[in-house]
N, C-alpha and C. Protein backbone atom coordinates (compact mmCIF):
# COMPACT_ATOMS: atom_id res chain seq x y z
N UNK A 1 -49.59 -0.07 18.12
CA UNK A 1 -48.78 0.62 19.12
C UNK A 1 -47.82 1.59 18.45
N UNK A 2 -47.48 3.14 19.09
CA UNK A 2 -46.83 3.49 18.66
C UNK A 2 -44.77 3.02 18.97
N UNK A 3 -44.67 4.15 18.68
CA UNK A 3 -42.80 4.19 18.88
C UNK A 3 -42.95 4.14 20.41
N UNK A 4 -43.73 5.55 20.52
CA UNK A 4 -43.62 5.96 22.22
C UNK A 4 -44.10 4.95 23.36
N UNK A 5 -45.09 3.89 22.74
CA UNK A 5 -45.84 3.30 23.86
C UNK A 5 -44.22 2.27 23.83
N UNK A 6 -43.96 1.64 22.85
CA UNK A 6 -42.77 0.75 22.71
C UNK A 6 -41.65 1.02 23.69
N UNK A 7 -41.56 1.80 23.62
CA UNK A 7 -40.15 2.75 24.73
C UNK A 7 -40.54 2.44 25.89
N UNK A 8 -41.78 3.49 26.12
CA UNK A 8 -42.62 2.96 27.88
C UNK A 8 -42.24 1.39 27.90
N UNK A 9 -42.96 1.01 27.43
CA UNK A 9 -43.02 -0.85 28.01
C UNK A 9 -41.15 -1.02 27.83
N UNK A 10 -40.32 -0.68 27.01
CA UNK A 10 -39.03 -1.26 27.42
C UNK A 10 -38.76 -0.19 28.97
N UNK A 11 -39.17 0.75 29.16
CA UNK A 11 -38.30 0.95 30.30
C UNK A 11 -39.05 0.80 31.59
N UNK A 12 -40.15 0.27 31.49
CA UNK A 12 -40.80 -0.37 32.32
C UNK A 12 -40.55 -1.61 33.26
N UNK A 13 -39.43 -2.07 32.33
CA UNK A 13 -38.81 -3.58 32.71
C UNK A 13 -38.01 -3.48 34.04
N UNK A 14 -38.07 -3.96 34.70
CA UNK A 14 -36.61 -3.93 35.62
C UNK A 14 -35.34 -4.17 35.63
N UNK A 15 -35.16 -4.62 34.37
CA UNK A 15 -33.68 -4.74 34.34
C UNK A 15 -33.24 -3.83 33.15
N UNK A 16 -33.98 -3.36 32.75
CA UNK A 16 -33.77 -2.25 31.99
C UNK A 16 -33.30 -1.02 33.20
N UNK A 17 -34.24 -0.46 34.34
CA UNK A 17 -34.17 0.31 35.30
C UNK A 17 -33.09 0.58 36.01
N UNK A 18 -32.43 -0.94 36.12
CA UNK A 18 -31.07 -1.29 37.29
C UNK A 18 -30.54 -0.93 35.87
N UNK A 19 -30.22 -1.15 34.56
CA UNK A 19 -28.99 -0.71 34.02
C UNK A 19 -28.93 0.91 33.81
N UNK A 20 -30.23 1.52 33.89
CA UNK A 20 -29.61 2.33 33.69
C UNK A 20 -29.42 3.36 34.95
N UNK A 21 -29.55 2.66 36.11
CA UNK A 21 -29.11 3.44 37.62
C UNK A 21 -27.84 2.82 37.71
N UNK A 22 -27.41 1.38 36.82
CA UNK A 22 -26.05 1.52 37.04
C UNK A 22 -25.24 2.48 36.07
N UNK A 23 -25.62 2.54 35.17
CA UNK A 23 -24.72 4.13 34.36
C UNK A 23 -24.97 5.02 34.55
N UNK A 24 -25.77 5.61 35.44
CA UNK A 24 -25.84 6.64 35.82
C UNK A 24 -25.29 7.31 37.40
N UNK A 25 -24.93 5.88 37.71
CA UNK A 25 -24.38 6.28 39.23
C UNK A 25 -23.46 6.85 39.47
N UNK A 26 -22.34 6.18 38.54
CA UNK A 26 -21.20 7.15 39.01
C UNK A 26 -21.07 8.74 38.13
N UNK A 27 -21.80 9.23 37.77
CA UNK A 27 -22.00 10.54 37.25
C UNK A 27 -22.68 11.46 38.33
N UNK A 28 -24.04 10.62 38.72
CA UNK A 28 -24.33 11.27 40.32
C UNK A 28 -23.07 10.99 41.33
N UNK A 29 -22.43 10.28 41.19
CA UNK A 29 -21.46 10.36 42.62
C UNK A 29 -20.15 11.38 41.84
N UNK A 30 -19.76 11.69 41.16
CA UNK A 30 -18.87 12.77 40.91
C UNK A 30 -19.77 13.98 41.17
N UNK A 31 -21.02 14.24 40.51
CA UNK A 31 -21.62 15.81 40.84
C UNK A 31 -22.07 15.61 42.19
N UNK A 32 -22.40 14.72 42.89
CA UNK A 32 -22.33 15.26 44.57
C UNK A 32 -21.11 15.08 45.05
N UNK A 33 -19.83 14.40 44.47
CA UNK A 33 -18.55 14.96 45.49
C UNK A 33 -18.49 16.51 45.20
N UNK A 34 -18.52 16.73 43.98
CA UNK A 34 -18.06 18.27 43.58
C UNK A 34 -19.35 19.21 44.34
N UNK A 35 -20.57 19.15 44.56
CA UNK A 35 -21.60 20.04 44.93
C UNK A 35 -21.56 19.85 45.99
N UNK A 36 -21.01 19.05 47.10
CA UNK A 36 -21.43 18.12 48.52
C UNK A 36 -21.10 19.73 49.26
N UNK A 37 -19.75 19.72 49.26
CA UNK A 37 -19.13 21.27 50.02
C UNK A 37 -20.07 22.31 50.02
N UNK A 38 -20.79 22.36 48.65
CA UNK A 38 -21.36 24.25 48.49
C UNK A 38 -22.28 23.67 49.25
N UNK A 39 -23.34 22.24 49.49
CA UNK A 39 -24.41 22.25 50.09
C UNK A 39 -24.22 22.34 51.40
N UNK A 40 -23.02 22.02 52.12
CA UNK A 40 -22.88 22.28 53.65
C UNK A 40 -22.80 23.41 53.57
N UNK A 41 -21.91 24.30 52.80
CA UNK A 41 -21.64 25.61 53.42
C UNK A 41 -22.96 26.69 53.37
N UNK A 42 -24.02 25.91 51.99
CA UNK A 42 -25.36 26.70 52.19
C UNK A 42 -25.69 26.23 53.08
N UNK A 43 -25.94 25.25 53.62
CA UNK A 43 -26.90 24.79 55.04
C UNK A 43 -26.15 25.65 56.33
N UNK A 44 -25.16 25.70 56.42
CA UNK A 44 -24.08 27.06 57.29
C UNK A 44 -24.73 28.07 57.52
N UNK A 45 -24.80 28.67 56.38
CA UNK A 45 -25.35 30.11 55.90
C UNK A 45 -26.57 30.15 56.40
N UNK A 46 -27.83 29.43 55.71
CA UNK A 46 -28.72 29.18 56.36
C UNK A 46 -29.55 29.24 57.99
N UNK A 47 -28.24 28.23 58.82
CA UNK A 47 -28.17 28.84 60.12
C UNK A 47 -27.54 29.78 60.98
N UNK A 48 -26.71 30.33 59.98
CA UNK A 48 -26.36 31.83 61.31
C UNK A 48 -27.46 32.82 60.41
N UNK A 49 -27.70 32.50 59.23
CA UNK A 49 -28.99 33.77 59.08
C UNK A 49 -30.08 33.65 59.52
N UNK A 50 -30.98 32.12 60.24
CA UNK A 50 -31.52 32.31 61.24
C UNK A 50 -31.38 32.64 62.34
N UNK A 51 -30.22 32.16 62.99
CA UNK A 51 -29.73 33.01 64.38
C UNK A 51 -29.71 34.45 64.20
N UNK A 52 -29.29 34.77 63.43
CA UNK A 52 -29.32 36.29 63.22
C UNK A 52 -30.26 37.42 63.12
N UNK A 53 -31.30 36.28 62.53
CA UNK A 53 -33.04 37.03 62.54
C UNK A 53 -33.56 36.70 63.69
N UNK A 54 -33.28 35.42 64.64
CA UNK A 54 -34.06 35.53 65.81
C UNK A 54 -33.73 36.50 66.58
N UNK A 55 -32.40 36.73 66.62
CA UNK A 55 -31.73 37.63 67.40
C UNK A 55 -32.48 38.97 67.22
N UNK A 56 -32.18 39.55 66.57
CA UNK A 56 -32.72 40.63 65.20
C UNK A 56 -34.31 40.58 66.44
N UNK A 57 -35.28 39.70 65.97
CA UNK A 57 -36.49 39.61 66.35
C UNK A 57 -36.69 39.80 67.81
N UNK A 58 -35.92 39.53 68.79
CA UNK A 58 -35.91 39.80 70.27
C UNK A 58 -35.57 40.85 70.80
N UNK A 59 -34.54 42.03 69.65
CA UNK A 59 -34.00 43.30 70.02
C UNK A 59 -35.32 44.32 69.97
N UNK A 60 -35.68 43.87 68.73
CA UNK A 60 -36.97 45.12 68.33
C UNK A 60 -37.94 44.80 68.84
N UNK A 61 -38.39 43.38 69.30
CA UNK A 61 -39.64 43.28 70.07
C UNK A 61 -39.31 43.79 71.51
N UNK A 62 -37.80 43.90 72.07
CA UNK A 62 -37.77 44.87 73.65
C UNK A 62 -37.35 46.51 73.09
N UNK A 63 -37.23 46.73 72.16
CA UNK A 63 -36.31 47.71 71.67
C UNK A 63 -38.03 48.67 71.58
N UNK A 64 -39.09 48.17 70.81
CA UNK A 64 -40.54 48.69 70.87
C UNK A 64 -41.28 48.64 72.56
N UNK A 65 -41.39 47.82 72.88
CA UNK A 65 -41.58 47.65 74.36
C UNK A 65 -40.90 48.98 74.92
N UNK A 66 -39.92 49.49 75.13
CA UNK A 66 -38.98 50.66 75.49
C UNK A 66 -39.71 51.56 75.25
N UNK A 67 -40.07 51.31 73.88
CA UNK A 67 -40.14 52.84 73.11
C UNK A 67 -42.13 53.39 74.08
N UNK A 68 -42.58 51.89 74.04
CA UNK A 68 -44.40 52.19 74.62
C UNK A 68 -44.00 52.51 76.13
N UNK A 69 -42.64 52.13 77.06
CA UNK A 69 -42.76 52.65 78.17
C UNK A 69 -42.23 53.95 78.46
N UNK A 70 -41.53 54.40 77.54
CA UNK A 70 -40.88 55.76 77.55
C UNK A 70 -42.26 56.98 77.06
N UNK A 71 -43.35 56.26 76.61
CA UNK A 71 -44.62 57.51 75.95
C UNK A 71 -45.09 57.46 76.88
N UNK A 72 -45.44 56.73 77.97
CA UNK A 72 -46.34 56.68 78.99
C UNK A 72 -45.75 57.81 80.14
């Protein structure tokens, strides 16, 4: 067996797994308090720039409509 297969089989274990989701937890819970805000305010953004394109999308689809009844 090598080094590498050695490693696999230790972190294969389960209590190997839980220790290291317990040291690693509170490092994920500081970078999502600090990132939590920018991700709402992108998900924000997100929806008034869809509102904004549907909108957008209903002007020019009557705004063309206009334009085919005004050639006739």
């Amino acid at each position: 067996m090598t080094i590498l297969d050695d490693c696999l089989e230790i972190l294969k274990k389960e209590e190997v797994k839980n220790q290291i989701k317990q040291f690693c937890q509170p490092m994920v819970d500081i970078v999502m308090q600090e990132v939590g805000i920018y991700i709402y305010i992108l998900f924000v953004l997100l929806i008034v720039n869809l509102c904004i394109n549907i909108i957008m999308l209903f002007y020019f689809s009557r705004f063309k409509n206009m334009i085919y009844i005004n050639k006739e």
